[in-house]
N, C-alpha and C. Protein backbone atom coordinates (compact mmCIF):
# COMPACT_ATOMS: atom_id res chain seq x y z
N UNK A 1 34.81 61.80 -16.28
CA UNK A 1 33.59 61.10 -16.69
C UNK A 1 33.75 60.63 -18.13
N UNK A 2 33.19 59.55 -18.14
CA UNK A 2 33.28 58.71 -19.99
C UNK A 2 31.89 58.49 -20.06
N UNK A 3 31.25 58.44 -21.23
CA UNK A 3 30.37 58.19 -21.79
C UNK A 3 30.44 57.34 -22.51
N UNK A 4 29.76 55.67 -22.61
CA UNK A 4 30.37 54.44 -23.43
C UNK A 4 28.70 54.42 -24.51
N UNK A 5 28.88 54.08 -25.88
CA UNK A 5 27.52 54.05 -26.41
C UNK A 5 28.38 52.83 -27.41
N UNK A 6 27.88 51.42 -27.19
CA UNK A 6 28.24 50.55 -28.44
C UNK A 6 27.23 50.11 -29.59
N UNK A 7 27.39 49.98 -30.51
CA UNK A 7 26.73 49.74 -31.66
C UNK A 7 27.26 48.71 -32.39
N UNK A 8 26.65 48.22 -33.24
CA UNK A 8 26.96 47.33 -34.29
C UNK A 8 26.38 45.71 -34.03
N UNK A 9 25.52 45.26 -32.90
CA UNK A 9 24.87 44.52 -32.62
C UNK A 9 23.92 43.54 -34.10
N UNK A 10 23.42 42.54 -33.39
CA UNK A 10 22.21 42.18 -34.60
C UNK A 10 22.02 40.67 -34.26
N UNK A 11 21.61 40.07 -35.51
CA UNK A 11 21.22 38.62 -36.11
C UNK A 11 22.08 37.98 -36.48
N UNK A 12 22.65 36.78 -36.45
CA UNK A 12 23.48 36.08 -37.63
C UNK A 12 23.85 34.70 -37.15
N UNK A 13 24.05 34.37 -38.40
CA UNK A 13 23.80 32.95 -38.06
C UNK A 13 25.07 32.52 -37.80
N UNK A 14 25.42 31.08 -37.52
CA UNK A 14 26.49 30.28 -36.60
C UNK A 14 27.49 30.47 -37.76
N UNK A 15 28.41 30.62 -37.78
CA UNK A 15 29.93 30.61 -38.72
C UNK A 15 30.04 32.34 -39.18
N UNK A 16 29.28 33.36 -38.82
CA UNK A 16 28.90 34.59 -39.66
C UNK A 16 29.75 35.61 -38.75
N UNK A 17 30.01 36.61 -39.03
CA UNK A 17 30.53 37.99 -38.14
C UNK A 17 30.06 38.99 -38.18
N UNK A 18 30.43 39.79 -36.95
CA UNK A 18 29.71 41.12 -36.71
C UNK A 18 30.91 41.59 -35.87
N UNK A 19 30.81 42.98 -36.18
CA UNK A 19 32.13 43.78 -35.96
C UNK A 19 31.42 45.00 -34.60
N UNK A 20 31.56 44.91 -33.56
CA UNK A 20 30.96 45.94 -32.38
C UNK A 20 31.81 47.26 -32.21
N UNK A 21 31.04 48.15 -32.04
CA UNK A 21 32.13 49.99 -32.10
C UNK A 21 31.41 49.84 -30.47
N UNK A 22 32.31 50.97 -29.76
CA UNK A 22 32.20 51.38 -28.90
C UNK A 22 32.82 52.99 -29.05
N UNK A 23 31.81 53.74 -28.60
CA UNK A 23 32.46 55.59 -29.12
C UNK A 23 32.28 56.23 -27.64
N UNK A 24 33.59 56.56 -27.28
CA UNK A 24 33.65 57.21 -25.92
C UNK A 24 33.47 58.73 -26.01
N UNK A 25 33.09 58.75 -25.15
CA UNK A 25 33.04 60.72 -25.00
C UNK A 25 34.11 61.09 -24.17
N UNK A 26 34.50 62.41 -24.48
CA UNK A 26 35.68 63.05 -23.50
C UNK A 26 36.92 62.65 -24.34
N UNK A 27 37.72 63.91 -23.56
CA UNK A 27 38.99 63.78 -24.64
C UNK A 27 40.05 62.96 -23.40
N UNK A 28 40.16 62.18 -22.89
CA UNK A 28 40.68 61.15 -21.95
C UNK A 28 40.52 59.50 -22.64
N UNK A 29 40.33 59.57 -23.66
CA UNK A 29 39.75 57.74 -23.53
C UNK A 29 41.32 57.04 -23.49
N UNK A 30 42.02 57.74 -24.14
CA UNK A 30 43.82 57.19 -24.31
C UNK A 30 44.12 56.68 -23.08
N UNK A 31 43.84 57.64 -22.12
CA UNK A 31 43.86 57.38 -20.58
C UNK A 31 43.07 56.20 -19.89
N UNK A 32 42.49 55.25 -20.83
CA UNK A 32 41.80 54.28 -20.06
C UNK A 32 42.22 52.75 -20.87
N UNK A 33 41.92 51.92 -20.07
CA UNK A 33 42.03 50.14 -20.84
C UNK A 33 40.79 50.05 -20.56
N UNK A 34 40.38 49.56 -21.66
CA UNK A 34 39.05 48.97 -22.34
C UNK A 34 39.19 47.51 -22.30
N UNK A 35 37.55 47.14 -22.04
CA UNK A 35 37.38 45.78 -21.92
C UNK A 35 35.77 45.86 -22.38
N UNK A 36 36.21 44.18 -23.10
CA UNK A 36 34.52 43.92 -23.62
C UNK A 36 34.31 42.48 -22.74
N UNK A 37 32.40 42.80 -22.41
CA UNK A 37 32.19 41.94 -21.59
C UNK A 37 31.14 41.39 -22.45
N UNK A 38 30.46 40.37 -21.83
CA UNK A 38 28.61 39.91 -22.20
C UNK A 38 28.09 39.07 -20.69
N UNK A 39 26.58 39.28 -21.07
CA UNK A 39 25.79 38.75 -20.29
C UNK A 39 24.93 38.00 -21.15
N UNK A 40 24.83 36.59 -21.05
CA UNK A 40 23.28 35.61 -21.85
C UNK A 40 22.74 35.74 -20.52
N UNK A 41 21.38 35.44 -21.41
CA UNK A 41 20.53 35.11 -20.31
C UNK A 41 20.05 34.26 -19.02
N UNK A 42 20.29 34.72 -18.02
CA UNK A 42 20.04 33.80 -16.61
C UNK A 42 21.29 33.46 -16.29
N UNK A 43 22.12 34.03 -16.89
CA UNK A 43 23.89 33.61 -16.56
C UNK A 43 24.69 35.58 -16.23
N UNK A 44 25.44 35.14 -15.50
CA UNK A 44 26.60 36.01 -15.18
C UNK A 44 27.20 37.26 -16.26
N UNK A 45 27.70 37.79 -15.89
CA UNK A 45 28.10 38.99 -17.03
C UNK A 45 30.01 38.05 -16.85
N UNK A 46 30.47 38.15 -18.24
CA UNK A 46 31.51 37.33 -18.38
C UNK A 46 32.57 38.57 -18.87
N UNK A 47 33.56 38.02 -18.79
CA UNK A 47 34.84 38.55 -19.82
C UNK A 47 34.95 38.36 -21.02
N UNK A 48 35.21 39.12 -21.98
CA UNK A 48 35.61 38.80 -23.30
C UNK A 48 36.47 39.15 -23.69
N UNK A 49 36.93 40.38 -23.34
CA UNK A 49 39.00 40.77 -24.10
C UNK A 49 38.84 42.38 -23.21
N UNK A 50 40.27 42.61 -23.60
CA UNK A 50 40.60 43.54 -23.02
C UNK A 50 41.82 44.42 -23.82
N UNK A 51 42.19 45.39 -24.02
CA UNK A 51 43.00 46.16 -24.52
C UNK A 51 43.42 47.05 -23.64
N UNK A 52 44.47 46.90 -23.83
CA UNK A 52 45.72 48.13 -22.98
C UNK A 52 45.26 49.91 -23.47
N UNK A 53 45.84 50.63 -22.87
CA UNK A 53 45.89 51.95 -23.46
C UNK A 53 46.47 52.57 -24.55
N UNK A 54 47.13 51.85 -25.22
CA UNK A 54 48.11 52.05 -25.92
C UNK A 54 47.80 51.34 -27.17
N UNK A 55 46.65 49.83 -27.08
CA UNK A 55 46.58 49.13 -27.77
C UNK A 55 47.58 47.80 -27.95
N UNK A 56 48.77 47.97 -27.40
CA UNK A 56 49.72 47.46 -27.59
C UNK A 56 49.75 45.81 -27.01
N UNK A 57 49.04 45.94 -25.97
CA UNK A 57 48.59 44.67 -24.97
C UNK A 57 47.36 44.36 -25.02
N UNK A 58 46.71 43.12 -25.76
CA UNK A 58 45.25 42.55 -25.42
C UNK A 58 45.64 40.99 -25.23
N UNK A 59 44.15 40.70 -24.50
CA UNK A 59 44.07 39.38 -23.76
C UNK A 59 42.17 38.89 -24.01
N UNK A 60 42.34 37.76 -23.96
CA UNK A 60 41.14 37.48 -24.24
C UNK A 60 40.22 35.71 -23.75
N UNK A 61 39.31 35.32 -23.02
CA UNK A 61 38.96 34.65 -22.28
C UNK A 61 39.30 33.33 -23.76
N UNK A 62 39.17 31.96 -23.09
CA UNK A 62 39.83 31.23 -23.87
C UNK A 62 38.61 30.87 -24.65
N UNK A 63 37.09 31.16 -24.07
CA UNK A 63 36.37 30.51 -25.11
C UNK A 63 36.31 31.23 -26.38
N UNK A 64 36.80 33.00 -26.48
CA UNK A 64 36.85 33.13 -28.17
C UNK A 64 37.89 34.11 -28.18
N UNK A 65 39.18 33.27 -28.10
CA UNK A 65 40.48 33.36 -28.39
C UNK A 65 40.57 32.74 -30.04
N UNK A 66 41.16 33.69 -30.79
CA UNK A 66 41.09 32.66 -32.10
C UNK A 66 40.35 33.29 -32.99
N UNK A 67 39.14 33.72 -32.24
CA UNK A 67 37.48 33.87 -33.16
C UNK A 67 37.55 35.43 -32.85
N UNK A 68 37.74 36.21 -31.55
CA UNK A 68 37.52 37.72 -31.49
C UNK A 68 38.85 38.05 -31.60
N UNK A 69 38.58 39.79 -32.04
CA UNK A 69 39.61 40.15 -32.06
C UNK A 69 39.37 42.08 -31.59
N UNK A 70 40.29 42.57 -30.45
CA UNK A 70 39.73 43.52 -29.84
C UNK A 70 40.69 44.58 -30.65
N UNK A 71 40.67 45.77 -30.52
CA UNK A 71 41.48 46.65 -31.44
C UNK A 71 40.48 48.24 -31.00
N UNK A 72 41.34 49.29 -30.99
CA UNK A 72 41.06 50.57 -30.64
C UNK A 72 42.10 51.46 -31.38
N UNK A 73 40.88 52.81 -31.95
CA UNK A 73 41.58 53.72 -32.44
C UNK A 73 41.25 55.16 -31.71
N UNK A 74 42.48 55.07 -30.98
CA UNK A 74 42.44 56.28 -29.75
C UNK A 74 42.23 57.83 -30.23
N UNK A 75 42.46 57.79 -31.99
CA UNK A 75 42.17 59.40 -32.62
C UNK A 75 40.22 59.34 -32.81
N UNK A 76 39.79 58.60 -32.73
CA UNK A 76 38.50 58.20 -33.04
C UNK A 76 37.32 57.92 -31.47
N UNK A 77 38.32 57.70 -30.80
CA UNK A 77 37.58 57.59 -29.38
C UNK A 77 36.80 56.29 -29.37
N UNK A 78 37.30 55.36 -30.08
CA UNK A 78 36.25 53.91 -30.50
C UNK A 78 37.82 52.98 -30.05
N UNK A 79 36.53 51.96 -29.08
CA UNK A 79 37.09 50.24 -29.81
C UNK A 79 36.54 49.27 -30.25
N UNK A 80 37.10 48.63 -30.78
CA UNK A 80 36.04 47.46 -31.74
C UNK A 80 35.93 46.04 -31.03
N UNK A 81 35.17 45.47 -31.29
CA UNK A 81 35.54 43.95 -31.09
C UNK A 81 35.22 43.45 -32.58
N UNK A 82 35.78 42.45 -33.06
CA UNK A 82 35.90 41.72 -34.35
C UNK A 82 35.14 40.13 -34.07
N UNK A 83 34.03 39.76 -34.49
CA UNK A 83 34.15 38.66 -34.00
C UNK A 83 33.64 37.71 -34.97
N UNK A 84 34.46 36.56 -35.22
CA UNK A 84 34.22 35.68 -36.38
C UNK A 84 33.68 34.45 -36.20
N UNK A 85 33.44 33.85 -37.05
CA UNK A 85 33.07 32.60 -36.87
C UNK A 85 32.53 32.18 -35.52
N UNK A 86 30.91 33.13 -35.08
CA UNK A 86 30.34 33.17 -34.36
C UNK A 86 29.23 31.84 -33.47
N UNK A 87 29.03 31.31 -32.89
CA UNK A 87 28.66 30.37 -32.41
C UNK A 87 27.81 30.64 -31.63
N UNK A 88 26.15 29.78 -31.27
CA UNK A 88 25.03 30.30 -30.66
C UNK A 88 25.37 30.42 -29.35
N UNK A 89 26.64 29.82 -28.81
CA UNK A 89 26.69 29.85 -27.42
C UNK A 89 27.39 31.86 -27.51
N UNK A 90 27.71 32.21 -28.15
CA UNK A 90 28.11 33.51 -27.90
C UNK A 90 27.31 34.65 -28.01
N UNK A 91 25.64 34.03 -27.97
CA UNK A 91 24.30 35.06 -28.12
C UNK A 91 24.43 35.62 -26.72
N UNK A 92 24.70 37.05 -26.63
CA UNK A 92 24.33 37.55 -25.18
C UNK A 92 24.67 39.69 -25.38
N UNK A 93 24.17 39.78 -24.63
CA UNK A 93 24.33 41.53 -24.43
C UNK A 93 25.75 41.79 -24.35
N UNK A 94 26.51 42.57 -24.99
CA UNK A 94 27.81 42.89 -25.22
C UNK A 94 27.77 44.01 -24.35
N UNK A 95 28.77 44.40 -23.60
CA UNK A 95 29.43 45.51 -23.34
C UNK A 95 31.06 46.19 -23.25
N UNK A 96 30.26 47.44 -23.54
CA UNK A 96 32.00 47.47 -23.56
C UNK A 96 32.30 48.68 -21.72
N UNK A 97 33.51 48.11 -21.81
CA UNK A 97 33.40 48.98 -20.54
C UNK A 97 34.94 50.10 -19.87
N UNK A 98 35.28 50.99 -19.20
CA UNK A 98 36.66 51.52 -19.37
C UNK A 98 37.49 51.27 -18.09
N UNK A 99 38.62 51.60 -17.82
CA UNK A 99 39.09 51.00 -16.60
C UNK A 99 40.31 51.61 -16.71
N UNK A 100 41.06 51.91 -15.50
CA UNK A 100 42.66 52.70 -15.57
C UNK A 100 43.66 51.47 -16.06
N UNK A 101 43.56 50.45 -15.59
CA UNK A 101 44.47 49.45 -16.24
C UNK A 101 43.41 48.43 -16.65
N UNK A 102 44.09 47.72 -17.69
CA UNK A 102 43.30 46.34 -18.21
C UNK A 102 43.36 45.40 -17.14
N UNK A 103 42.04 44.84 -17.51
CA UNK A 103 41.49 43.51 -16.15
C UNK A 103 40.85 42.79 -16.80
N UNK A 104 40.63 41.96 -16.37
CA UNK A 104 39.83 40.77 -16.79
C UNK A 104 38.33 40.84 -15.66
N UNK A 105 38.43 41.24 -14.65
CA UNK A 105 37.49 41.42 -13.74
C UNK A 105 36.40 42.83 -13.63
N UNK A 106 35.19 42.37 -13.85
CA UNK A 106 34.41 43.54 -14.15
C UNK A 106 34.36 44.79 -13.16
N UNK A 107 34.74 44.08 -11.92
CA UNK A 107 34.98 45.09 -11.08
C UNK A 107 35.70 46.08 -11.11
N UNK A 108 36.67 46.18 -11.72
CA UNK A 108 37.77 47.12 -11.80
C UNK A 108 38.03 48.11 -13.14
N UNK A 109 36.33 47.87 -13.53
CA UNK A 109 35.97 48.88 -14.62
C UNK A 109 34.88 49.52 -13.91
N UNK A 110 35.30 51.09 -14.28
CA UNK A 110 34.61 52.27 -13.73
C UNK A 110 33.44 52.56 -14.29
N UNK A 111 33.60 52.69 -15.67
CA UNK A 111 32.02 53.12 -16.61
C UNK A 111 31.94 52.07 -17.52
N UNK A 112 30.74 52.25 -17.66
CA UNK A 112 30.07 51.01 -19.01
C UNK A 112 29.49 51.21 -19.69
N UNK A 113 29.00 51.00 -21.04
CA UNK A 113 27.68 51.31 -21.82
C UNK A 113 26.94 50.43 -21.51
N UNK A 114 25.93 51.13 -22.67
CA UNK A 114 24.21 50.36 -22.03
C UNK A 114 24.20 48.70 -22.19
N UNK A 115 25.06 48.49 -23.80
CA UNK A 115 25.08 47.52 -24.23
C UNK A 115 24.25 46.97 -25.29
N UNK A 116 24.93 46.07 -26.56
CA UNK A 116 24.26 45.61 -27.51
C UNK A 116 24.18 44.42 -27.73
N UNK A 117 22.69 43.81 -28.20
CA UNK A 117 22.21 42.54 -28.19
C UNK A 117 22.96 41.96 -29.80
N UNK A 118 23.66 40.81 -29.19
CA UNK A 118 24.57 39.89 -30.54
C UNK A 118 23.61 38.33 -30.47
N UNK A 119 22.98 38.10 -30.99
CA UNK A 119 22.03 36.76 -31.08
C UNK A 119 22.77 35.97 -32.37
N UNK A 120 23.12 35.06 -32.09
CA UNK A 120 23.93 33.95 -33.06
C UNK A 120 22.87 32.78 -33.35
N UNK A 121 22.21 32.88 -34.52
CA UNK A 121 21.18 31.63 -34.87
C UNK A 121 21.81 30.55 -35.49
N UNK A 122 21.39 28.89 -34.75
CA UNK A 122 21.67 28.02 -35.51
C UNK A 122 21.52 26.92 -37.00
């Protein structure tokens, strides 16, 4: 069992950044690939990146390739997403979520957190 709780959510305006934690519970998280997702409103829950177990391997959907940047510190039980030069189309509920191998497909992640609201003003 994992326990996902992300933080670091908020306000900010179009060109600005905000850096998202995700803090797992259990001494297993090494044992999982992490992936960050979002949902806007009246639309689909999407992909946003993904990290290997190891850290060693990430991938990331092409609309913020460039702009995010995913990264995990497995002594800390956290991964981050980095995300820069933010744009209103990227206002939506973040999640982060865990999975035995990295995917791009939400299905093939087991646990999730609740999730945090990222609103990008223009």
């Amino acid at each position: 069992q994992v326990q996902l709780v992300e933080s670091g959510g908020g306000l900010v305006q179009t060109g600005g950044s905000l850096r998202l934690s995700c803090a797992a519970s259990g001494r297993t998280f090494s044992s999982y690939a992490m992936g960050w997702f979002r949902q806007a409103p009246g639309k689909e829950r999407e992909f946003v990146a993904t990290i290997s177990r190891s850290g060693g391997s990430t991938y990331y959907a092409d609309s913020v390739k460039g702009r995010f940047t995913i990264s995990r510190d497995n002594a800390k039980n956290t991964v981050y997403l980095q995300m820069n030069n933010l744009k209103p189309e990227d206002t939506a509920v973040y999640y982060c979520a865990a999975s035995i191998v990295a995917a791009t497909t939400d299905g093939s992640y087991r646990y999730w957190g609740q999730g945090t609201q990222v609103t990008v003003s223009s």
